[in-house]
C-alpha atoms as a PDB file:
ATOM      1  CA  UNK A   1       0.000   0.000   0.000  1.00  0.00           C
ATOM      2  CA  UNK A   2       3.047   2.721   1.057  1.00  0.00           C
ATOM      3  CA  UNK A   3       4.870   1.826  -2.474  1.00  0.00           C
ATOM      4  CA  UNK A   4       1.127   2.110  -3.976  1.00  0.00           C
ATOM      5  CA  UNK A   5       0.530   5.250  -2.576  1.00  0.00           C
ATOM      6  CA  UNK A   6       4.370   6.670  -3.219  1.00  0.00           C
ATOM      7  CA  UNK A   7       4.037   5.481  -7.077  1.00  0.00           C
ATOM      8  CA  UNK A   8       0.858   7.325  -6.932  1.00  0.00           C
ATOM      9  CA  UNK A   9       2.146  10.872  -5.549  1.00  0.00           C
ATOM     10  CA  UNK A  10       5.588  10.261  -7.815  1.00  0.00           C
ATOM     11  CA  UNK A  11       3.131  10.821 -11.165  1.00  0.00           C
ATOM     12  CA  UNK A  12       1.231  13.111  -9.498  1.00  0.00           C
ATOM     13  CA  UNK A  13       1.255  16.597 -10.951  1.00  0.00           C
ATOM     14  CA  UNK A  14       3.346  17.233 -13.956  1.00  0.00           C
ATOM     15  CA  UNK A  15       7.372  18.102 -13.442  1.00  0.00           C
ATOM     16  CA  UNK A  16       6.678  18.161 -10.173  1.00  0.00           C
ATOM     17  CA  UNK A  17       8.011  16.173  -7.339  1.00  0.00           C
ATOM     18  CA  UNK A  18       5.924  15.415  -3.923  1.00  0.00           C
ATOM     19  CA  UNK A  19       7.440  16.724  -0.923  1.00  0.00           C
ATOM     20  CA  UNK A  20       4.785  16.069   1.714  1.00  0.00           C
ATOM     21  CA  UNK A  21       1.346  16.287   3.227  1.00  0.00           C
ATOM     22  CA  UNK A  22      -0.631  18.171   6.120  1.00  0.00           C
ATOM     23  CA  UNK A  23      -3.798  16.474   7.157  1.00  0.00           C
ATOM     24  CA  UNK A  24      -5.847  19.437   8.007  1.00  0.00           C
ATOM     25  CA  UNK A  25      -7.235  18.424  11.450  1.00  0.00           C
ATOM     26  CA  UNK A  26     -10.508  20.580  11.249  1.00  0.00           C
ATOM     27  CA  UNK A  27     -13.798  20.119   8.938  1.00  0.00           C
ATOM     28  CA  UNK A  28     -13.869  22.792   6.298  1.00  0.00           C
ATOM     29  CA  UNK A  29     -16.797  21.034   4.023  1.00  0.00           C
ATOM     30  CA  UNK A  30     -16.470  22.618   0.338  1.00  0.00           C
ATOM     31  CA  UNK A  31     -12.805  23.483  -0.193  1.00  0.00           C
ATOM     32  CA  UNK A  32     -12.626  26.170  -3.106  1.00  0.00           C
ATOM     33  CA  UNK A  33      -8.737  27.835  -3.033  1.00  0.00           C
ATOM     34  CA  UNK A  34      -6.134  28.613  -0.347  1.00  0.00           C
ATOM     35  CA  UNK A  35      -3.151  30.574  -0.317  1.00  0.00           C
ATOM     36  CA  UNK A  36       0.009  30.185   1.260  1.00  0.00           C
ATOM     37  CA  UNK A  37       2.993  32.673   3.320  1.00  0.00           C
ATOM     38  CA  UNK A  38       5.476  30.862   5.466  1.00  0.00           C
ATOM     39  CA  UNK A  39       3.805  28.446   7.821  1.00  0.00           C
ATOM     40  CA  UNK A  40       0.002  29.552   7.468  1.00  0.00           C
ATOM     41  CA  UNK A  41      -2.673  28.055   5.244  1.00  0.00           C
ATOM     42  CA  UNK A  42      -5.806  30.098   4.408  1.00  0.00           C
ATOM     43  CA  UNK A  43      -8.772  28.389   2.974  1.00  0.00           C
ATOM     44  CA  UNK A  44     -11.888  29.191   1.474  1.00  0.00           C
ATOM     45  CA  UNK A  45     -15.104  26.959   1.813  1.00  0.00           C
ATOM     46  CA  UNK A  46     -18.525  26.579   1.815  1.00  0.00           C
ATOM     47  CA  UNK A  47     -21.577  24.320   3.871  1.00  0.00           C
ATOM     48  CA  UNK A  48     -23.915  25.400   1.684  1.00  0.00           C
ATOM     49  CA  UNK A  49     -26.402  22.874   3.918  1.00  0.00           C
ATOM     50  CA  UNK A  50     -25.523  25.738   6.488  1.00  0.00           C
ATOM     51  CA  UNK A  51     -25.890  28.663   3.541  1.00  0.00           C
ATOM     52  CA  UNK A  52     -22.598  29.599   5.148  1.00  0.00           C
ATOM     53  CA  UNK A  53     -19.233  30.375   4.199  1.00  0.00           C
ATOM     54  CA  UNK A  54     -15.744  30.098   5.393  1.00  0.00           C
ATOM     55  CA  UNK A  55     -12.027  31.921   5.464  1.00  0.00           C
ATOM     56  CA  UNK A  56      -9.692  29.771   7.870  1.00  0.00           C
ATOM     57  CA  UNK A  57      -6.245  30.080   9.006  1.00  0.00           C
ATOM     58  CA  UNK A  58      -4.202  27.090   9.493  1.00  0.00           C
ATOM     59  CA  UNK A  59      -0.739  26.120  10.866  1.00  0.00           C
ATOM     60  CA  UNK A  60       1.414  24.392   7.485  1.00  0.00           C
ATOM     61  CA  UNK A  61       3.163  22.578  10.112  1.00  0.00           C
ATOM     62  CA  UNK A  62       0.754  20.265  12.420  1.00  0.00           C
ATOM     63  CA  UNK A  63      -2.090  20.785  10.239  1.00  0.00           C
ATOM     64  CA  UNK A  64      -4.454  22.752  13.097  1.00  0.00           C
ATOM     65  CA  UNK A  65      -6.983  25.246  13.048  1.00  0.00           C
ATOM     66  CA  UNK A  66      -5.881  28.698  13.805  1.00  0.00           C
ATOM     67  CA  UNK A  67      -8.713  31.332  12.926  1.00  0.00           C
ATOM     68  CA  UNK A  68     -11.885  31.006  11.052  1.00  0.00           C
ATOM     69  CA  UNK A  69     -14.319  33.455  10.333  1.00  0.00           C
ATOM     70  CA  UNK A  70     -17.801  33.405   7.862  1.00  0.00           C
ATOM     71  CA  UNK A  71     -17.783  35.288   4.869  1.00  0.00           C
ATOM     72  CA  UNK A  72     -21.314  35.017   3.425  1.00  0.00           C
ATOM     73  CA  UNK A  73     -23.572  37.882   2.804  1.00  0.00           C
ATOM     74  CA  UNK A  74     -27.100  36.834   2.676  1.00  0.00           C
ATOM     75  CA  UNK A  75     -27.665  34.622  -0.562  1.00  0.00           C
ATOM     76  CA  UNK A  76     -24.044  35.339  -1.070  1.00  0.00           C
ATOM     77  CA  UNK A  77     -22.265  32.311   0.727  1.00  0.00           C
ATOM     78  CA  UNK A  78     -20.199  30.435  -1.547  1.00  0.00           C
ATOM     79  CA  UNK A  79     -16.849  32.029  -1.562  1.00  0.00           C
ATOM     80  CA  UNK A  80     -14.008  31.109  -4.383  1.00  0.00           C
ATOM     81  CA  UNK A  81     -10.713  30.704  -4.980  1.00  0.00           C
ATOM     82  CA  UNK A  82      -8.593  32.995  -2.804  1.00  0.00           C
ATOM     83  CA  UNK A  83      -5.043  35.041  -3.048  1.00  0.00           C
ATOM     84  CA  UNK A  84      -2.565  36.875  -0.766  1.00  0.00           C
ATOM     85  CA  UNK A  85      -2.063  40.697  -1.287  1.00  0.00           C
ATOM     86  CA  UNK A  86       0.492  42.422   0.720  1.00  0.00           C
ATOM     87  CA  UNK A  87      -1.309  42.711   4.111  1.00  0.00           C
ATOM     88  CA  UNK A  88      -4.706  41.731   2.339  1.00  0.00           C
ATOM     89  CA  UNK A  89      -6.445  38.447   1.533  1.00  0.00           C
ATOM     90  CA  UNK A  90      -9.187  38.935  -1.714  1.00  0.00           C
ATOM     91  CA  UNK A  91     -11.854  36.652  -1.293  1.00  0.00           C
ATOM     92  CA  UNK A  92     -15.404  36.571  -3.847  1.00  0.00           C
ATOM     93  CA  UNK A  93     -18.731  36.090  -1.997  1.00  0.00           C
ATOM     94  CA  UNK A  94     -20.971  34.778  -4.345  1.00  0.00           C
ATOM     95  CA  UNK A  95     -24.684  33.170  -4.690  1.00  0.00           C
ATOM     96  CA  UNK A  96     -24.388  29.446  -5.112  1.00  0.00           C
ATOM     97  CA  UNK A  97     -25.663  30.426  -8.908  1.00  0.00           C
ATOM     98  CA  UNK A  98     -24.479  29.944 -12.064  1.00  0.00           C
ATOM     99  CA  UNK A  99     -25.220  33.538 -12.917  1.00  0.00           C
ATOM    100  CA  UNK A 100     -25.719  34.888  -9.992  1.00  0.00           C
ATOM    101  CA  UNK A 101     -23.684  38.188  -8.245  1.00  0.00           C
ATOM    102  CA  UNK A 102     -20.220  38.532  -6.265  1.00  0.00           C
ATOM    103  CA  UNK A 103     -19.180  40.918  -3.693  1.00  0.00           C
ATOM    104  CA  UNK A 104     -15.527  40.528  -3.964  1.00  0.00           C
ATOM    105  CA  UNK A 105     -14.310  41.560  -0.465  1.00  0.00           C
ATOM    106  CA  UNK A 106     -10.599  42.014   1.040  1.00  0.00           C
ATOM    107  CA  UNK A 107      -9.620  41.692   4.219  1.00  0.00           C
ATOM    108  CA  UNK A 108      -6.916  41.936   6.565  1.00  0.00           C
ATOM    109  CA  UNK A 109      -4.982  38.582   6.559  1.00  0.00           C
ATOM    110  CA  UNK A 110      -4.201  39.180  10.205  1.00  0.00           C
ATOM    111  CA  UNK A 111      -7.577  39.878  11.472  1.00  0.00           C
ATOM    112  CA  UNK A 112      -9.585  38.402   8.810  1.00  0.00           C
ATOM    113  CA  UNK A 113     -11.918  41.654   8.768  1.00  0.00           C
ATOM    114  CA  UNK A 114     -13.523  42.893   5.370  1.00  0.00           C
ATOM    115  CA  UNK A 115     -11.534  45.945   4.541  1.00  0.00           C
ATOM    116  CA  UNK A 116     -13.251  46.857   1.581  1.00  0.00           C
ATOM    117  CA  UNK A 117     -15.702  45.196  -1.110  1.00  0.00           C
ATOM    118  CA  UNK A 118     -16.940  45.893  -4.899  1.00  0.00           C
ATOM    119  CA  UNK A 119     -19.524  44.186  -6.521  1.00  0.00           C
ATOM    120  CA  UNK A 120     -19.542  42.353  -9.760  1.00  0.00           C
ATOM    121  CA  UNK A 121     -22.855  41.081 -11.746  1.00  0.00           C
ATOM    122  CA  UNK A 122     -21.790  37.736 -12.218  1.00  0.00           C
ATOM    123  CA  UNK A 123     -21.045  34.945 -10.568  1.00  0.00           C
ATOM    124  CA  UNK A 124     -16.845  34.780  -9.774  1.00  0.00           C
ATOM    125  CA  UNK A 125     -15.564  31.677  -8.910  1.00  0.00           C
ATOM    126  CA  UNK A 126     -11.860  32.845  -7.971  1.00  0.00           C
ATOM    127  CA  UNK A 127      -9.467  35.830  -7.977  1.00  0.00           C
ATOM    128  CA  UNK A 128      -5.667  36.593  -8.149  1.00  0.00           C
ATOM    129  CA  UNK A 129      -3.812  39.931  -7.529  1.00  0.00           C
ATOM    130  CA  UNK A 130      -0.310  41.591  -9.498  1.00  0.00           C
ATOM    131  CA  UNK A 131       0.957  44.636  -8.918  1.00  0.00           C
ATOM    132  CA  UNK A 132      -1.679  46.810 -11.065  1.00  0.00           C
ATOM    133  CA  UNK A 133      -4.469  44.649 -11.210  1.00  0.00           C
ATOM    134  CA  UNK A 134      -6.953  42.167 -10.112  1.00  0.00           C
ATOM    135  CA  UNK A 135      -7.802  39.692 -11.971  1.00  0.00           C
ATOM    136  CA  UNK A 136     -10.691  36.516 -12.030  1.00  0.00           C
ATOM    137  CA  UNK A 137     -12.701  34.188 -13.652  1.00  0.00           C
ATOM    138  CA  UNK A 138     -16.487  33.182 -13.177  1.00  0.00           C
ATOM    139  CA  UNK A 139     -18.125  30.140 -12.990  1.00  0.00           C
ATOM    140  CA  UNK A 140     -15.569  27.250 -14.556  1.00  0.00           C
ATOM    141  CA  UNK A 141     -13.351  30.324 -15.676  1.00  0.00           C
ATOM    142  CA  UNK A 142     -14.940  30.644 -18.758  1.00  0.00           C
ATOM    143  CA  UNK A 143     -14.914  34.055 -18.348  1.00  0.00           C
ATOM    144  CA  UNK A 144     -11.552  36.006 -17.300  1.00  0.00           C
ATOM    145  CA  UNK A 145     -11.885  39.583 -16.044  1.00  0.00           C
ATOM    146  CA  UNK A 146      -9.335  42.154 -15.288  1.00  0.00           C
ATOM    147  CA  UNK A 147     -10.332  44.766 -12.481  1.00  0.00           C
ATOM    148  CA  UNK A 148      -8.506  47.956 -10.654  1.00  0.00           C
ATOM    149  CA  UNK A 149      -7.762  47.384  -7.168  1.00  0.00           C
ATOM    150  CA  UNK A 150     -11.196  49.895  -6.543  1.00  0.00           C
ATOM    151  CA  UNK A 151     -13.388  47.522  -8.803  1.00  0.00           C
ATOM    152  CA  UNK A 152     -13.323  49.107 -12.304  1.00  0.00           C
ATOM    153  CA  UNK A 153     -13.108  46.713 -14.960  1.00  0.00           C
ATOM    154  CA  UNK A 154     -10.831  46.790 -17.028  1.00  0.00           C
ATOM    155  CA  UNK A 155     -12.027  44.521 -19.525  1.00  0.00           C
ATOM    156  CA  UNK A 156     -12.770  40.437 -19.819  1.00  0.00           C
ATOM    157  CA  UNK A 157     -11.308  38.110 -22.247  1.00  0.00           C
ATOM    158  CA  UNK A 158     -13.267  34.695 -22.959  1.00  0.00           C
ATOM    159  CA  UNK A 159     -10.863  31.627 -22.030  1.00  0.00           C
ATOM    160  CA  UNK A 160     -10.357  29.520 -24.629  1.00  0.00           C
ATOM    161  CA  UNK A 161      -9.238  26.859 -22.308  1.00  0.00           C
ATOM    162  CA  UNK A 162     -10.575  23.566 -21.372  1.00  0.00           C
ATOM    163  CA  UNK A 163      -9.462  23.368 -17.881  1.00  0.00           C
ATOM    164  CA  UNK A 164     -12.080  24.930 -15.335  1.00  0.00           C
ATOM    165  CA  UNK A 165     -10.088  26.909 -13.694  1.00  0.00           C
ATOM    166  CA  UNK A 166     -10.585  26.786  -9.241  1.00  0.00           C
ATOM    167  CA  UNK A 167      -7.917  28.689  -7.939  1.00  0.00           C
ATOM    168  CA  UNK A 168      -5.830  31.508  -9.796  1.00  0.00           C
ATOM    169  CA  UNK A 169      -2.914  33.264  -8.673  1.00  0.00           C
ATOM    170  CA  UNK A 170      -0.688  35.942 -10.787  1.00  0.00           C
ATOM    171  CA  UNK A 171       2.933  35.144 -10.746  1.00  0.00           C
ATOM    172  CA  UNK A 172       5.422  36.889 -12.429  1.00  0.00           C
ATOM    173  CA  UNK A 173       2.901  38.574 -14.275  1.00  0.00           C
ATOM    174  CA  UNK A 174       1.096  35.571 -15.724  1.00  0.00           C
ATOM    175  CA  UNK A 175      -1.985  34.216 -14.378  1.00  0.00           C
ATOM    176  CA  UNK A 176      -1.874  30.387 -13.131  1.00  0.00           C
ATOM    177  CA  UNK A 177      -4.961  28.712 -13.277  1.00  0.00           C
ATOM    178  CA  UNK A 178      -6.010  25.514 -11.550  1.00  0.00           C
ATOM    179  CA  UNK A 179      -8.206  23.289 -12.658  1.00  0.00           C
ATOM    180  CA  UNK A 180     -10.102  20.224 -13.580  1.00  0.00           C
ATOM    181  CA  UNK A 181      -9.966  18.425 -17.565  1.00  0.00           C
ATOM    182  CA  UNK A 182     -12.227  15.506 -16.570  1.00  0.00           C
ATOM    183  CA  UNK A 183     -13.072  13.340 -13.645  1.00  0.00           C
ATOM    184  CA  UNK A 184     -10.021  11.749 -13.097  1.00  0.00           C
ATOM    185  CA  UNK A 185      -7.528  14.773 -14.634  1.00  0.00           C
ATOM    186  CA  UNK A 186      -6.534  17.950 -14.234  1.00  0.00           C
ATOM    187  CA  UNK A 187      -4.142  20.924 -15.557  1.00  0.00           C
ATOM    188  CA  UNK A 188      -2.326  23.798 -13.975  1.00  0.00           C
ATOM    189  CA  UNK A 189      -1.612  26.498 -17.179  1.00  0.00           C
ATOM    190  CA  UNK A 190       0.195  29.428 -17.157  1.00  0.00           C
ATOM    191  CA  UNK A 191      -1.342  32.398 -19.610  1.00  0.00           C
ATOM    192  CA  UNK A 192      -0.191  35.519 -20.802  1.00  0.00           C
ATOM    193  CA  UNK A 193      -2.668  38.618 -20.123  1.00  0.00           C
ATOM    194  CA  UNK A 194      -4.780  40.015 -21.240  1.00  0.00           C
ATOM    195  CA  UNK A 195      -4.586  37.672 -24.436  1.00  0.00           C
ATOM    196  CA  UNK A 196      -4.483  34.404 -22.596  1.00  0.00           C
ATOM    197  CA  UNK A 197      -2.044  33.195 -24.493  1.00  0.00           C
ATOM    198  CA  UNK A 198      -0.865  29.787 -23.336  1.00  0.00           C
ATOM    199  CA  UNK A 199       2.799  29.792 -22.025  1.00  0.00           C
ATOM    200  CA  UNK A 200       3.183  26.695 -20.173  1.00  0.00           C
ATOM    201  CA  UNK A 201       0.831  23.803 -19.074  1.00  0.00           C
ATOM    202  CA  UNK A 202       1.401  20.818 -16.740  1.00  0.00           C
ATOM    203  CA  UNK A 203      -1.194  17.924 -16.674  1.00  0.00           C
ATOM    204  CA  UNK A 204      -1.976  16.396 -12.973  1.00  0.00           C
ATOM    205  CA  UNK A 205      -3.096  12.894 -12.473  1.00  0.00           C
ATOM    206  CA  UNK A 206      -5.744  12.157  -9.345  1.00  0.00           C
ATOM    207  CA  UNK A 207      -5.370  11.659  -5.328  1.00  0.00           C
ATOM    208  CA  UNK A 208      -5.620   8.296  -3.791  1.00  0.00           C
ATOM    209  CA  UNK A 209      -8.974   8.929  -3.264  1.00  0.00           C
ATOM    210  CA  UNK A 210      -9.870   9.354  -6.914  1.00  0.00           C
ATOM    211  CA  UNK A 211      -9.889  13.114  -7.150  1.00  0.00           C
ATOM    212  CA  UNK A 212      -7.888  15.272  -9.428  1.00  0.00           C
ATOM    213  CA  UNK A 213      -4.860  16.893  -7.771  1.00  0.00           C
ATOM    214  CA  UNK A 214      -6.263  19.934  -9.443  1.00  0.00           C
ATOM    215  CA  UNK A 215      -9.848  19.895  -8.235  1.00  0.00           C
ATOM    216  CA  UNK A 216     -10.001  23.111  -5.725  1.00  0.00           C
ATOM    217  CA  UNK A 217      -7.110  25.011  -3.936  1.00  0.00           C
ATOM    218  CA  UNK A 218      -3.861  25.908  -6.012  1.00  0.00           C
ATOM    219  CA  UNK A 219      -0.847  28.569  -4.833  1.00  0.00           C
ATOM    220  CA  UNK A 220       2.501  28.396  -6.099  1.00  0.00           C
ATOM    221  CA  UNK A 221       5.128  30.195  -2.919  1.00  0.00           C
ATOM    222  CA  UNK A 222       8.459  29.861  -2.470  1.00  0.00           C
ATOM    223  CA  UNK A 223       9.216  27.580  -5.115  1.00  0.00           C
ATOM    224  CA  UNK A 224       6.575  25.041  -3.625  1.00  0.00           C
ATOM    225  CA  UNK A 225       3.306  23.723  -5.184  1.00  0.00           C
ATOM    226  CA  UNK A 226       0.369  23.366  -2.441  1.00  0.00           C
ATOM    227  CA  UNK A 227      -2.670  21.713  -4.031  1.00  0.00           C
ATOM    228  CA  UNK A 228      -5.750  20.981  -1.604  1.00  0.00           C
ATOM    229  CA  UNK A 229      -8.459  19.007  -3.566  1.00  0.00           C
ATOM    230  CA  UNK A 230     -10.706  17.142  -1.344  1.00  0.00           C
ATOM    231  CA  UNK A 231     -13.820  17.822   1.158  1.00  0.00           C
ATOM    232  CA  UNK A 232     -13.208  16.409   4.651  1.00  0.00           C
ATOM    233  CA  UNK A 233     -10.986  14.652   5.792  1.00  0.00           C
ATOM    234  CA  UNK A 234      -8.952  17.496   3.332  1.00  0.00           C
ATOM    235  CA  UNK A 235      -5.328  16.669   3.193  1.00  0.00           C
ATOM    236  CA  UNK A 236      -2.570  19.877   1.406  1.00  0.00           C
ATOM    237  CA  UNK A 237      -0.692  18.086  -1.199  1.00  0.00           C
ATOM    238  CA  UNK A 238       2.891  19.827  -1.355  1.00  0.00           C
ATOM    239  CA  UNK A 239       5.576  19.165  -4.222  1.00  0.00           C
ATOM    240  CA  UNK A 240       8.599  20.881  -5.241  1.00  0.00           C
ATOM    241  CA  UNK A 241      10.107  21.033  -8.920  1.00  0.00           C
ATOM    242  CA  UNK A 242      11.397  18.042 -10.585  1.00  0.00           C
ATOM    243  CA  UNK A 243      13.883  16.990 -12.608  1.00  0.00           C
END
């Protein structure tokens, strides 16, 4: 079962390499994205059988609950993925709708209070910050949509893509997006913006328990891939580059 498991982690994700795992030692239901700075772990989630959802601070190292507060806004409760800002943490609040509207909120990553919010009139699944701009993608990602750090657009560029993106971060000034190809499969891409131009794409496999490696959270820090793709018990997924 241990050589299983290690031959199944080896082939993992892509030119990647596993490193280790955190069993998260708290229930956070719906995982959607996390982000990542030294030894803390924030997570997004949603009970939607509670209509309520979730930003949660966790130690990297034993896998405990630090901080968790709810992030819903009436019909608003399913938040998406999530990224790191300087002292800020951006975070979309959205109906659990296909179509439906976001408040896109950020908040202190200390504190975990809403600093400030804009709305948006469609339904945004995840988010990503660079140095001039926001940027996210609705429902799947089919949709990706640039934004001022005050909540002008800036203008949206359909994603040619078949990956559904989950969890996008801005690195180097391209955007990384995580997400599922099928059932069993997944792919992390790179893409130029505002173009989307492909640059780079790795292809992930699935988790012991059969779901892809790509399925929810996705942050690249510090050299280190931290994937986090199943409900309860959820386990983070770290790798470094490969050969």
């Amino acid at each position: 079962m241990l050589l299983q498991l290690a031959a199944t982690l080896a082939s993992a994700v892509e030119g990647w390499k596993p490193l280790h795992t955190v069993p998260l030692a708290a229930d956070v239901h719906h995982v959607q994205g996390i982000d990542v700075e030294g030894t803390r772990l924030w997570v997004s989630s949603v009970d939607r059988p509670a209509a309520k959802g979730y930003l949660t601070v966790f130690d990297l190292v034993d896998g405990r609950m630090i901080q968790q507060v709810e992030v819903q806004e009436g019909q608003r409760i399913h938040p998406g993925g999530i990224t790191l800002d300087g002292d800020a943490i951006w975070i979309p609040v959205a109906e659990y709708d296909r179509d439906g509207p976001t408040t896109i909120q950020r908040r202190d990553k200390q504190s975990l209070r809403v600093a400030a919010s804009f709305e948006v009139a469609d339904h945004i699944g995840c988010i990503a910050a660079g140095p001039a701009h926001l940027a996210g993608g609705n429902w799947d990602s089919r949709i990706i949509y640039r934004w001022s750090r005050d909540g002008r657009e800036l203008g949206r560029t359909r994603n040619p893509r078949p990956a559904k993106y989950q969890d996008v971060k801005i690195l180097d000034g391209l955007l990384v997006g995580s997400g599922d190809l099928s059932k069993s499969t997944g792919a992390i891409e790179w893409l130029a913006l505002p173009d989307l131009k492909l640059i780079r794409r790795v292809q992930a496999s699935a988790t012991p328990r059969g779901v892809p490696y790509t399925h929810e959270g996705m942050t690249i820090r510090g050299g280190k891939l931290y994937l986090l793709p199943e409900d309860h018990p959820s386990t983070v997924y770290v790798f470094t580059p490969g050969p």
